[in-house]
PDB file of N, CA and C in Angstrom:
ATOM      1  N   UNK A   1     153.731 142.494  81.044  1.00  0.00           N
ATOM      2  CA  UNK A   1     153.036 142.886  82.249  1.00  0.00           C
ATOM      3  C   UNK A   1     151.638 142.284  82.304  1.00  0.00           C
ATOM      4  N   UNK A   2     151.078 141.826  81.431  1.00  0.00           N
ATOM      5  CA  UNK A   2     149.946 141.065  80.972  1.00  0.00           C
ATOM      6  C   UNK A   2     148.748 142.482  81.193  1.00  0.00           C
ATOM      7  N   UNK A   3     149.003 143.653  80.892  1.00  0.00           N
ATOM      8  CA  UNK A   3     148.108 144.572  81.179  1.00  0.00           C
ATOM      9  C   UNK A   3     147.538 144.643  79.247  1.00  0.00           C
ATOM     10  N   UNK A   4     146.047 145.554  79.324  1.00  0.00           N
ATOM     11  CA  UNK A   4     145.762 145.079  77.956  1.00  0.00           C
ATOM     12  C   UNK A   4     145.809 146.493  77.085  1.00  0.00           C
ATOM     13  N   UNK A   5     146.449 147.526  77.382  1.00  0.00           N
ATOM     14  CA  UNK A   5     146.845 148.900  76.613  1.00  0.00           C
ATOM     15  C   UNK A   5     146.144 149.393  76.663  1.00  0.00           C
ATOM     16  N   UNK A   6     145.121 149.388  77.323  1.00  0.00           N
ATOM     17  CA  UNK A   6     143.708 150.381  77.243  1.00  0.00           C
ATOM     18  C   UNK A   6     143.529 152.031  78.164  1.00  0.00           C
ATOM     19  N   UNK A   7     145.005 152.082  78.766  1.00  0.00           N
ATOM     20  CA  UNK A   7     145.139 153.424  79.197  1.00  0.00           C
ATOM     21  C   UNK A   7     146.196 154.201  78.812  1.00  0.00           C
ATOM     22  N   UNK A   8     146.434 155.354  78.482  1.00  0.00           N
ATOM     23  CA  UNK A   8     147.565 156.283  77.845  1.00  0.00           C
ATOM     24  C   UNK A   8     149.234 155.766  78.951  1.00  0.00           C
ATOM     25  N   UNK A   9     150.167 155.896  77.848  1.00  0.00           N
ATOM     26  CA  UNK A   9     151.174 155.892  78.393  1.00  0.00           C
ATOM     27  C   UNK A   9     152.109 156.262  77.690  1.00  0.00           C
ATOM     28  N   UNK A  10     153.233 156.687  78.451  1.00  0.00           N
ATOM     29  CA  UNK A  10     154.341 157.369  77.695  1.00  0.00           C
ATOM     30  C   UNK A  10     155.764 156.770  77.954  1.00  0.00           C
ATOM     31  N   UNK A  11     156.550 157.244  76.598  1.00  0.00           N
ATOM     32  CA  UNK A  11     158.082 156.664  77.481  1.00  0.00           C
ATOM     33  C   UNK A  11     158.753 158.370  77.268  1.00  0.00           C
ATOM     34  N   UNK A  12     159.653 158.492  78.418  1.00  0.00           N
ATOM     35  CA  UNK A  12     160.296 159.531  78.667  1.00  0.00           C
ATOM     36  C   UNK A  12     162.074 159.175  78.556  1.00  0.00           C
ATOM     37  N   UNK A  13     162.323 159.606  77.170  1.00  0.00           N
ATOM     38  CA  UNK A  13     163.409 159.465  76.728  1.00  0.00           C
ATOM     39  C   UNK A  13     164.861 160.704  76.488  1.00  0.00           C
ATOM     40  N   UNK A  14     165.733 160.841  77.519  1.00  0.00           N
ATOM     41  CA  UNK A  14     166.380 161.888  77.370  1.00  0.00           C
ATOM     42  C   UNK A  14     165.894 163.007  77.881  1.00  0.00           C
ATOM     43  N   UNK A  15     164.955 163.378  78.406  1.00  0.00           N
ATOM     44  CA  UNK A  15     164.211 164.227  78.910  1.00  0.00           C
ATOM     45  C   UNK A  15     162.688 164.800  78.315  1.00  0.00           C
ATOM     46  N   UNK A  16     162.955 163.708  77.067  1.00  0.00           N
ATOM     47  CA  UNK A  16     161.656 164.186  76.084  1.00  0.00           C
ATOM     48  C   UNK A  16     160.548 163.430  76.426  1.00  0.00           C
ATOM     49  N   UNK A  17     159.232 163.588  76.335  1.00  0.00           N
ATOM     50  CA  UNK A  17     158.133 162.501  76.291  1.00  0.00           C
ATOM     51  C   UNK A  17     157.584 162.472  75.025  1.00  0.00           C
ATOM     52  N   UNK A  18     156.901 160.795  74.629  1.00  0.00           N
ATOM     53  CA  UNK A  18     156.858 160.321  73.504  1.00  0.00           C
ATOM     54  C   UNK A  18     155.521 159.461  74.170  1.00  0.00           C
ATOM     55  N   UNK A  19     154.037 159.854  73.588  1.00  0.00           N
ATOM     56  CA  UNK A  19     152.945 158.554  73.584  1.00  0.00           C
ATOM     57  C   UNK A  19     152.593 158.737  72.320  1.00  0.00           C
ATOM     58  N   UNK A  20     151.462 158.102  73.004  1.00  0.00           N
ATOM     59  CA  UNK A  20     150.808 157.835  71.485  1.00  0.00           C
ATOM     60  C   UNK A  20     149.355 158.941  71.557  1.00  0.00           C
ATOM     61  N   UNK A  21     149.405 158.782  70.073  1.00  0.00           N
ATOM     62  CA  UNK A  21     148.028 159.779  69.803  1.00  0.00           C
ATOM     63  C   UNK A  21     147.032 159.146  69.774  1.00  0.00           C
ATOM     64  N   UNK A  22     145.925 159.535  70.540  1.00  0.00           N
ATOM     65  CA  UNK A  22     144.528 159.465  70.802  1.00  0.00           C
ATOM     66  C   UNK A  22     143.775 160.914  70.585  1.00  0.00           C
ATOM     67  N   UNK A  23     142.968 160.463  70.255  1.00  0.00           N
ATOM     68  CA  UNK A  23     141.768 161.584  70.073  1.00  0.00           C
ATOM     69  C   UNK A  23     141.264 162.228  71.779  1.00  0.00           C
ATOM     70  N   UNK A  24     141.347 163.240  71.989  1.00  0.00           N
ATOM     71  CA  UNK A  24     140.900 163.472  73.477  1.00  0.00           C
ATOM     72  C   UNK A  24     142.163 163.825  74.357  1.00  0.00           C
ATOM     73  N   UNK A  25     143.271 163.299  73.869  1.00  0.00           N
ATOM     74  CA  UNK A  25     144.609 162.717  74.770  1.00  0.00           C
ATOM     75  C   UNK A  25     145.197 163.521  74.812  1.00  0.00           C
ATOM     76  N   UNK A  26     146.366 164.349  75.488  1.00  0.00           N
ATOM     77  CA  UNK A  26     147.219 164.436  75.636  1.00  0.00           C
ATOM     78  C   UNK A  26     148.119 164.153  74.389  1.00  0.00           C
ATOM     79  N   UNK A  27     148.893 165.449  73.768  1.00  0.00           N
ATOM     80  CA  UNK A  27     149.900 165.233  72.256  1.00  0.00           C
ATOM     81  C   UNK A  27     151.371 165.671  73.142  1.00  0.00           C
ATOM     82  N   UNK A  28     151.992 164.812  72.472  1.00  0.00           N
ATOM     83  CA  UNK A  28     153.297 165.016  72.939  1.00  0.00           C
ATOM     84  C   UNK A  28     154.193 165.614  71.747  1.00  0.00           C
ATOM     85  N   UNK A  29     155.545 165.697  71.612  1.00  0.00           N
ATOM     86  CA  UNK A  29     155.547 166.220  70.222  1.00  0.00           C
ATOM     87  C   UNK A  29     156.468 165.278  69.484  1.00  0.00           C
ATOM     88  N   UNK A  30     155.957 163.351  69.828  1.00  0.00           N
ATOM     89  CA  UNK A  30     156.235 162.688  68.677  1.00  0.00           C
ATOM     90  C   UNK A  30     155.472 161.108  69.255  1.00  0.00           C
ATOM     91  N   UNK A  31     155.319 161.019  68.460  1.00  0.00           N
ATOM     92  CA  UNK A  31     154.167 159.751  69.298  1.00  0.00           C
ATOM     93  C   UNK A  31     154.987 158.321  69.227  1.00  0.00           C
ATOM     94  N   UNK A  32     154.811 157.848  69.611  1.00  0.00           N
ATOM     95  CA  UNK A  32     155.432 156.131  69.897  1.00  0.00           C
ATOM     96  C   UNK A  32     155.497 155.339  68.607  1.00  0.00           C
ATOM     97  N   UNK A  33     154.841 155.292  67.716  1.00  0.00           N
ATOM     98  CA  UNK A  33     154.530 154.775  66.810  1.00  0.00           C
ATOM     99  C   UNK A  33     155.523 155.003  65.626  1.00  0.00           C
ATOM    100  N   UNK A  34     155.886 156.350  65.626  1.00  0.00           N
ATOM    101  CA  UNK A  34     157.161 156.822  64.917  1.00  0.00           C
ATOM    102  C   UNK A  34     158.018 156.427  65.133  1.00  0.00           C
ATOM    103  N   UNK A  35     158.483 155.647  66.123  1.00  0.00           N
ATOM    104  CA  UNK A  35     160.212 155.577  66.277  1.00  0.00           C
ATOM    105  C   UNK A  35     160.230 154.021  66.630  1.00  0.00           C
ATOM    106  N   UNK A  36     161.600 153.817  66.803  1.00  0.00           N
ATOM    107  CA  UNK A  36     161.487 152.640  67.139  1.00  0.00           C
ATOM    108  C   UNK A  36     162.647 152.668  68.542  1.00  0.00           C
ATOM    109  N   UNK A  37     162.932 151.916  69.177  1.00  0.00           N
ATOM    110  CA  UNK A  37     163.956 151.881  70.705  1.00  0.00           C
ATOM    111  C   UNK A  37     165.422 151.846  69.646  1.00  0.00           C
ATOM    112  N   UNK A  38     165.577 151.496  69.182  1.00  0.00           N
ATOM    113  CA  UNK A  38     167.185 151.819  68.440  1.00  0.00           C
ATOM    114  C   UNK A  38     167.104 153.129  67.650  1.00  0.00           C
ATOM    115  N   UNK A  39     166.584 153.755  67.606  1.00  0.00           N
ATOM    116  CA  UNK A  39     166.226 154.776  66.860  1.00  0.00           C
ATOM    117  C   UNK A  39     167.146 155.968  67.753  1.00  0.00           C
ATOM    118  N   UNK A  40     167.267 155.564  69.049  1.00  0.00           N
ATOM    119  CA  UNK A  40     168.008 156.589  70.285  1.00  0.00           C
ATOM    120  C   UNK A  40     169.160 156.353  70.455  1.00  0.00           C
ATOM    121  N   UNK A  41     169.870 154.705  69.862  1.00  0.00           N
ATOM    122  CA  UNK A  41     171.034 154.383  70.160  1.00  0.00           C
ATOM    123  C   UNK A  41     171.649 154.977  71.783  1.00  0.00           C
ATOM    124  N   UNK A  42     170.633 153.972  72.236  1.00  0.00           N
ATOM    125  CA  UNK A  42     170.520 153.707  73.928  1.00  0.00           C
ATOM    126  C   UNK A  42     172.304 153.087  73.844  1.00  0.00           C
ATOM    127  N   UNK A  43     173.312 153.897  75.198  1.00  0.00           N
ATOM    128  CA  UNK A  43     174.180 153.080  75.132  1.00  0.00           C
ATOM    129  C   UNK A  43     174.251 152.214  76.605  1.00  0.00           C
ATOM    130  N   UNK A  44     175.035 151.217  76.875  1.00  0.00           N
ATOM    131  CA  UNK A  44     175.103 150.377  77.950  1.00  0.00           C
ATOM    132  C   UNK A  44     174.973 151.345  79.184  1.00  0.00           C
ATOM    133  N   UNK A  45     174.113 150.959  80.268  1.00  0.00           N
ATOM    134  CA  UNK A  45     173.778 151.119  81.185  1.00  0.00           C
ATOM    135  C   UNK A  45     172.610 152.647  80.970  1.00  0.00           C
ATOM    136  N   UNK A  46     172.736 153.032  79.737  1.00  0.00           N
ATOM    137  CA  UNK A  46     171.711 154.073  80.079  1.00  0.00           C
ATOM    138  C   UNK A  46     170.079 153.865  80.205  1.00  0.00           C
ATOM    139  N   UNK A  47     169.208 154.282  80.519  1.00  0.00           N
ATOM    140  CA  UNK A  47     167.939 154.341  80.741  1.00  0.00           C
ATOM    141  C   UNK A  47     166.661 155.145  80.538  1.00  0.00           C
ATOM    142  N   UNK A  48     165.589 154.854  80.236  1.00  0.00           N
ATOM    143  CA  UNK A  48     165.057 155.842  80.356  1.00  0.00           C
ATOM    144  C   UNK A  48     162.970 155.228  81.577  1.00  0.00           C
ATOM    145  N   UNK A  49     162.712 156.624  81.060  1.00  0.00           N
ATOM    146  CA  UNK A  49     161.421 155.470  82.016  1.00  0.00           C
ATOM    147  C   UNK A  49     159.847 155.359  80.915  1.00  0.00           C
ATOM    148  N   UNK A  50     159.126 154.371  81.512  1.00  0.00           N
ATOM    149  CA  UNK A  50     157.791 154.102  81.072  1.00  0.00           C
ATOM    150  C   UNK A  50     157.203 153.932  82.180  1.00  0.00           C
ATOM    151  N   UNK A  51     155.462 154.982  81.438  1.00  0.00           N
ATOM    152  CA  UNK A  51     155.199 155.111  82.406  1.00  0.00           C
ATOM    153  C   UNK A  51     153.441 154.434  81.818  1.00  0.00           C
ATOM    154  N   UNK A  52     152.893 154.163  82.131  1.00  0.00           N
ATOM    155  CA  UNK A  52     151.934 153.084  82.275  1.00  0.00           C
ATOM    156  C   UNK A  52     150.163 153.706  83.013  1.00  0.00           C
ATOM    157  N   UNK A  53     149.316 154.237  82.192  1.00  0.00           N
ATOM    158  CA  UNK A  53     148.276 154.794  83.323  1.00  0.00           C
ATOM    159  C   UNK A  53     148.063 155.549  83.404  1.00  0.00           C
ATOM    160  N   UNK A  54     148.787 157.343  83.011  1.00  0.00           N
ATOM    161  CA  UNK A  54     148.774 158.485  83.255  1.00  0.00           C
ATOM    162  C   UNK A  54     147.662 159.028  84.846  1.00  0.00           C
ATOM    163  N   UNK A  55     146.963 158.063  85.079  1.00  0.00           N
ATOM    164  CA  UNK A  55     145.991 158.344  85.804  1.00  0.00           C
ATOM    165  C   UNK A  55     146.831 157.784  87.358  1.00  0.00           C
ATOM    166  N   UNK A  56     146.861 156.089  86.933  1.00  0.00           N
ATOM    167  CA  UNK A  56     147.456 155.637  88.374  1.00  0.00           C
ATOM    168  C   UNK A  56     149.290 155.650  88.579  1.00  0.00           C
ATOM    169  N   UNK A  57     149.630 155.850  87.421  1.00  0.00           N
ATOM    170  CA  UNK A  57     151.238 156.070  86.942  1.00  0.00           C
ATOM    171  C   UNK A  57     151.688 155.048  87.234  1.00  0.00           C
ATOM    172  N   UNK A  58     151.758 154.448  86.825  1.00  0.00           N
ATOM    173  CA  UNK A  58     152.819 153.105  87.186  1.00  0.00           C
ATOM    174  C   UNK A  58     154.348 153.366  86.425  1.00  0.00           C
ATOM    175  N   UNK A  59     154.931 153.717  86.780  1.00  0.00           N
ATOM    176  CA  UNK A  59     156.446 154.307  86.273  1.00  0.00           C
ATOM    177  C   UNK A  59     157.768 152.924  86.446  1.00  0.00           C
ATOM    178  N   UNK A  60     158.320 152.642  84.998  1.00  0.00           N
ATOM    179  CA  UNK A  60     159.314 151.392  85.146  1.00  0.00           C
ATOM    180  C   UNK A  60     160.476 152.272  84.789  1.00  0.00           C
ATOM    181  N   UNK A  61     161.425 152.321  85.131  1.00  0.00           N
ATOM    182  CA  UNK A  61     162.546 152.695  85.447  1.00  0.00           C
ATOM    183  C   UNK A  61     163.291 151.229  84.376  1.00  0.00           C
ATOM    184  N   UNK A  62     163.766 151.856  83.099  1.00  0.00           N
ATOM    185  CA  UNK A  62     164.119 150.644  82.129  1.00  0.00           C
ATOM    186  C   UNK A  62     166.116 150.930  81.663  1.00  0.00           C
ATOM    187  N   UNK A  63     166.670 150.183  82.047  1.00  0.00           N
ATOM    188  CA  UNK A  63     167.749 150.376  81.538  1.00  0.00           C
ATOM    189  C   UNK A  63     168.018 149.534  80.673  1.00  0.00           C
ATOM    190  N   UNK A  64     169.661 149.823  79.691  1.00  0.00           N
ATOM    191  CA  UNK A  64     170.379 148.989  78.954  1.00  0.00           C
ATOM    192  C   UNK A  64     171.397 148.412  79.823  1.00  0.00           C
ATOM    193  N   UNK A  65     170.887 147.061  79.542  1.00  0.00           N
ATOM    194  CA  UNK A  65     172.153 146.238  80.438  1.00  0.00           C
ATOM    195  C   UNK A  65     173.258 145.937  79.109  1.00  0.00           C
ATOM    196  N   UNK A  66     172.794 145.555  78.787  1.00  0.00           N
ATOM    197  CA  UNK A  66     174.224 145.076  76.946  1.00  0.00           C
ATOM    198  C   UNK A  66     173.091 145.376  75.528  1.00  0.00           C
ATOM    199  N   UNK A  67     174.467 145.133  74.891  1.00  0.00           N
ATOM    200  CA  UNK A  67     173.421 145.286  73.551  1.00  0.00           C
ATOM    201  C   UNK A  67     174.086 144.433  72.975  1.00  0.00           C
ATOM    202  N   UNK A  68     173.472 143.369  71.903  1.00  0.00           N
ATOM    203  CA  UNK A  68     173.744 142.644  70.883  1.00  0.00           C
ATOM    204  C   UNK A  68     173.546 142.708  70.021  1.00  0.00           C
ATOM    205  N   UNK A  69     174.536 142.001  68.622  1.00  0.00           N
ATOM    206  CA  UNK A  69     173.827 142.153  67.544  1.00  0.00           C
ATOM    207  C   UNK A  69     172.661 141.631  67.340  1.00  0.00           C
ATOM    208  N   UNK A  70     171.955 142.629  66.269  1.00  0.00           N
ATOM    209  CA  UNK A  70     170.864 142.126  65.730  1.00  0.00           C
ATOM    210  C   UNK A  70     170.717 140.331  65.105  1.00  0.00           C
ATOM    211  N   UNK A  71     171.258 139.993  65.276  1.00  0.00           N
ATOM    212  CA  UNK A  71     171.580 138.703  63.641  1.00  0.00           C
ATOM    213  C   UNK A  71     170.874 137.550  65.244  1.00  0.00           C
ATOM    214  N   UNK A  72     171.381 137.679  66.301  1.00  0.00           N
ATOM    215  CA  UNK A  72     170.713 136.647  67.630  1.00  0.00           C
ATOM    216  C   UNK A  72     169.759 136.968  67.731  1.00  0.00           C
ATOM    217  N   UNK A  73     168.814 135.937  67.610  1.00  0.00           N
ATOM    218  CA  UNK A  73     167.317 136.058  68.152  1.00  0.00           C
ATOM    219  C   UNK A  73     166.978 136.340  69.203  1.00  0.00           C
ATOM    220  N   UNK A  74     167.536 135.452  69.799  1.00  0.00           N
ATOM    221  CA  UNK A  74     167.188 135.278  71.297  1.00  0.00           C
ATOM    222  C   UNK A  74     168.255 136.537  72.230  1.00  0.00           C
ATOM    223  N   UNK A  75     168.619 137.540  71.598  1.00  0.00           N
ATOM    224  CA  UNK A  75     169.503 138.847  72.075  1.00  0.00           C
ATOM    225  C   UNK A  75     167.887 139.925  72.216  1.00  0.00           C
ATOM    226  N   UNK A  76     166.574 139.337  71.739  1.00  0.00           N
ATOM    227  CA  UNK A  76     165.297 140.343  72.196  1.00  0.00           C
ATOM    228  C   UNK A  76     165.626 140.846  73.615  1.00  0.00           C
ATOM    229  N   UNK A  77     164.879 142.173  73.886  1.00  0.00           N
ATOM    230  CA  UNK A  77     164.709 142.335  74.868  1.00  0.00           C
ATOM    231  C   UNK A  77     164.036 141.642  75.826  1.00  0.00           C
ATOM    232  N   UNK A  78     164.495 141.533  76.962  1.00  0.00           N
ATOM    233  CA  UNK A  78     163.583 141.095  78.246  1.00  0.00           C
ATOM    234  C   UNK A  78     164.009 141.265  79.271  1.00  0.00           C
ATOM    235  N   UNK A  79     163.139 141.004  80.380  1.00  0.00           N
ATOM    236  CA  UNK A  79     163.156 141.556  82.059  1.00  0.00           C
ATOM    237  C   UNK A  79     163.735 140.721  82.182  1.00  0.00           C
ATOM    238  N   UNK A  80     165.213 140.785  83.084  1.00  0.00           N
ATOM    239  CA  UNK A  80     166.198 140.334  83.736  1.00  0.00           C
ATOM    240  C   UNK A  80     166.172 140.383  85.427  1.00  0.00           C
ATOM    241  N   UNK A  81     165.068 140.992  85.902  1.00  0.00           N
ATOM    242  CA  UNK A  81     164.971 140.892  87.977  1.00  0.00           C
ATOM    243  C   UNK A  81     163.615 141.551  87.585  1.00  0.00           C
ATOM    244  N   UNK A  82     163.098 141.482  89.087  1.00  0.00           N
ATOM    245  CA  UNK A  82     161.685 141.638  89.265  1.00  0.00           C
ATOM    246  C   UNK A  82     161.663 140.563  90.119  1.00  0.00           C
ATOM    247  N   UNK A  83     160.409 141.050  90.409  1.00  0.00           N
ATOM    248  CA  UNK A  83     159.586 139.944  92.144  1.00  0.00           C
ATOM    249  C   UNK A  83     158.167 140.639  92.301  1.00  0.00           C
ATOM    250  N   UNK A  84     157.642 139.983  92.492  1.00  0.00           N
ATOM    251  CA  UNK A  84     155.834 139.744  92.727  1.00  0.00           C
ATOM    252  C   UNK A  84     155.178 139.778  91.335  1.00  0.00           C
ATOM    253  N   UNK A  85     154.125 139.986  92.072  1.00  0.00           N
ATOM    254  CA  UNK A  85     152.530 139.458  90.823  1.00  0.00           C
ATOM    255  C   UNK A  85     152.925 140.761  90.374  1.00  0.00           C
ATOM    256  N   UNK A  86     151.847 141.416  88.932  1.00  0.00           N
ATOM    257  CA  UNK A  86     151.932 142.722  88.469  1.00  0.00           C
ATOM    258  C   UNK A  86     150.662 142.772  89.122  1.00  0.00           C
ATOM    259  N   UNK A  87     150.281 143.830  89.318  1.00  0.00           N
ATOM    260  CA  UNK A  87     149.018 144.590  89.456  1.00  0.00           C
ATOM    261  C   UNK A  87     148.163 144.612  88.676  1.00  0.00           C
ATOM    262  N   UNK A  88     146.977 144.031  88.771  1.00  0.00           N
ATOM    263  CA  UNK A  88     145.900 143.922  87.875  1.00  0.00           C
ATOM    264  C   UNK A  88     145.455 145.546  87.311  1.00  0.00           C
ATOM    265  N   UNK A  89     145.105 145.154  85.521  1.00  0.00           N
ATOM    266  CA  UNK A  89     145.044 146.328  84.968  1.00  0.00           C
ATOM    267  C   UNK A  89     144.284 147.753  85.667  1.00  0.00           C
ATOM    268  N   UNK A  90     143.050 147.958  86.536  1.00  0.00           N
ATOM    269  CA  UNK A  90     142.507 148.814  87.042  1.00  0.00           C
ATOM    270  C   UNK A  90     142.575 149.034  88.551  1.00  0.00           C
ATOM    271  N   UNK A  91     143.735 148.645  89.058  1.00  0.00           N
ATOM    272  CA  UNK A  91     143.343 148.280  90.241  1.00  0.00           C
ATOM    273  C   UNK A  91     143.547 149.709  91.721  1.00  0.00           C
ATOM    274  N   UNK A  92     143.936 150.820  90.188  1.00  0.00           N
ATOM    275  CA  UNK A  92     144.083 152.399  91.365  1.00  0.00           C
ATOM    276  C   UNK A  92     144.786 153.054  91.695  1.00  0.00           C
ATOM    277  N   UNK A  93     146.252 152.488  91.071  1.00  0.00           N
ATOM    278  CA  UNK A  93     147.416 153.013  91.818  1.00  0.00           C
ATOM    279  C   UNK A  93     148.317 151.756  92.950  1.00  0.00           C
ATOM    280  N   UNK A  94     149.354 152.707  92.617  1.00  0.00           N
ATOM    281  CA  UNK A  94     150.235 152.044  94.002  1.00  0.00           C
ATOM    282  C   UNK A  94     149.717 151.540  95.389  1.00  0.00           C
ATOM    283  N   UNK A  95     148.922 152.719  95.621  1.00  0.00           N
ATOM    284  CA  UNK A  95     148.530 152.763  97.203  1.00  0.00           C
ATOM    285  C   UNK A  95     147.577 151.772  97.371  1.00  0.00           C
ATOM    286  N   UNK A  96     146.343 151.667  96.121  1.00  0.00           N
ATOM    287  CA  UNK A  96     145.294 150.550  96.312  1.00  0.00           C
ATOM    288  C   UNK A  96     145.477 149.401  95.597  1.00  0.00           C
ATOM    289  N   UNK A  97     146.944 149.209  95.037  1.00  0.00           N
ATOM    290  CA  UNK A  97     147.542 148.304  95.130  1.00  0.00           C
ATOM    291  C   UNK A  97     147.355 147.912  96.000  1.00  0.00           C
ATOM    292  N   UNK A  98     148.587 148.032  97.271  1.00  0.00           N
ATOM    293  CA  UNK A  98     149.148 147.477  98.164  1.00  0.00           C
ATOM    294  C   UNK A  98     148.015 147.349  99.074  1.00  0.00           C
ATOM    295  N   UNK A  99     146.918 148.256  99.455  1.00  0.00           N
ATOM    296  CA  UNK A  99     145.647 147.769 100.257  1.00  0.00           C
ATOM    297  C   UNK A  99     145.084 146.820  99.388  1.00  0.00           C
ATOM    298  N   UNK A 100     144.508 146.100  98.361  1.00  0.00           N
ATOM    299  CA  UNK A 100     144.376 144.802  97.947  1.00  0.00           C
ATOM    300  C   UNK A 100     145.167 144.146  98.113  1.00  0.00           C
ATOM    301  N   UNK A 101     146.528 144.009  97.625  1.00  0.00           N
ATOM    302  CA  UNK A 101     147.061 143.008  98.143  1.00  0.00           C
ATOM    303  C   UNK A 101     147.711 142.309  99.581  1.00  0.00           C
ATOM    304  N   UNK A 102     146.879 143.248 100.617  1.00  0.00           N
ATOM    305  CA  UNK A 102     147.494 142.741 101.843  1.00  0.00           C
ATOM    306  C   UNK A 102     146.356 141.962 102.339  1.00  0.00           C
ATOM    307  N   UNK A 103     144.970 142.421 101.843  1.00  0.00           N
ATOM    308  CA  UNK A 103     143.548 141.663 101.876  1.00  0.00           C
ATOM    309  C   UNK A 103     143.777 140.499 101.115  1.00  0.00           C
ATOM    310  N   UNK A 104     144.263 140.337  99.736  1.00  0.00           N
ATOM    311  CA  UNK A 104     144.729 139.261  99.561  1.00  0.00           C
ATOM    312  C   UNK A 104     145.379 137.926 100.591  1.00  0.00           C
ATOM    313  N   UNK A 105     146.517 138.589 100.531  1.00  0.00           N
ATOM    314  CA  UNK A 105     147.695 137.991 101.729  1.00  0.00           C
ATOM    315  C   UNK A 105     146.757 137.409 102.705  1.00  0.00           C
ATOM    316  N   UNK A 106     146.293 138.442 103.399  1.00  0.00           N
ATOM    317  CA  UNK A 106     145.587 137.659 105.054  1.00  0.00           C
ATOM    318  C   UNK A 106     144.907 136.955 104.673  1.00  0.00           C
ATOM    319  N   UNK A 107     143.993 136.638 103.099  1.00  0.00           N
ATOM    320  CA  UNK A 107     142.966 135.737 103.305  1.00  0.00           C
ATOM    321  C   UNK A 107     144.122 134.300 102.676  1.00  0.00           C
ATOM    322  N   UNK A 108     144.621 134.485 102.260  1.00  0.00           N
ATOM    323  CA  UNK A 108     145.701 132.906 102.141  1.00  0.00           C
ATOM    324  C   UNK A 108     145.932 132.676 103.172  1.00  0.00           C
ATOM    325  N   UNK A 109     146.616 133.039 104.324  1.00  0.00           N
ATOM    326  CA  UNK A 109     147.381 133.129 105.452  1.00  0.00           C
ATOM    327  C   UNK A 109     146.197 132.581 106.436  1.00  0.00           C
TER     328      UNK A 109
END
């Protein structure tokens, strides 16, 4: 996402939430750092979400499309669809998203 981790976020797995510990923050009752994504034995097509910001929420909706063995390198995870720019790291939310980027837009246009 080219964002630089500098705001709390969580992944919500099975119905559970999982961040990370910060001093000040919000405790969940297992932090990110403990586990690893096979650790859930995610099966095909299931999902869970990340959420990005706690403040402006940026929420990704992440599924399993296949799983491969480990032994292929190139079987890493990665984004398979998507369309547009990401949203620059502070930029407010959804809503002041989309009001920057339409100020954007008109000034290309």
């Amino acid at each position: 996402m080219g964002w630089t981790d500098d705001h709390l976020h969580q992944f919500i797995i099975r119905g559970q939430r999982y961040s990370e510990a910060r001093e000040g923050a919000l405790q969940f009752s297992t932090t990110i750092t403990a586990l690893t994504l096979s650790a859930f034995a995610l099966r095909e097509q299931e999902g869970f979400v990340y959420v990005y910001d706690l403040n402006a929420w940026w929420r990704h909706d992440i599924r399993v499309e296949r799983r491969t063995l480990q032994q292929h390198p190139e079987g890493r995870p990665r984004c398979v669809a998507g369309f547009g720019a990401c949203p620059p790291e502070d930029v407010g939310g959804l809503e002041r998203y989309l009001e920057v980027r339409e100020k954007w837009c008109a000034k290309i246009l």
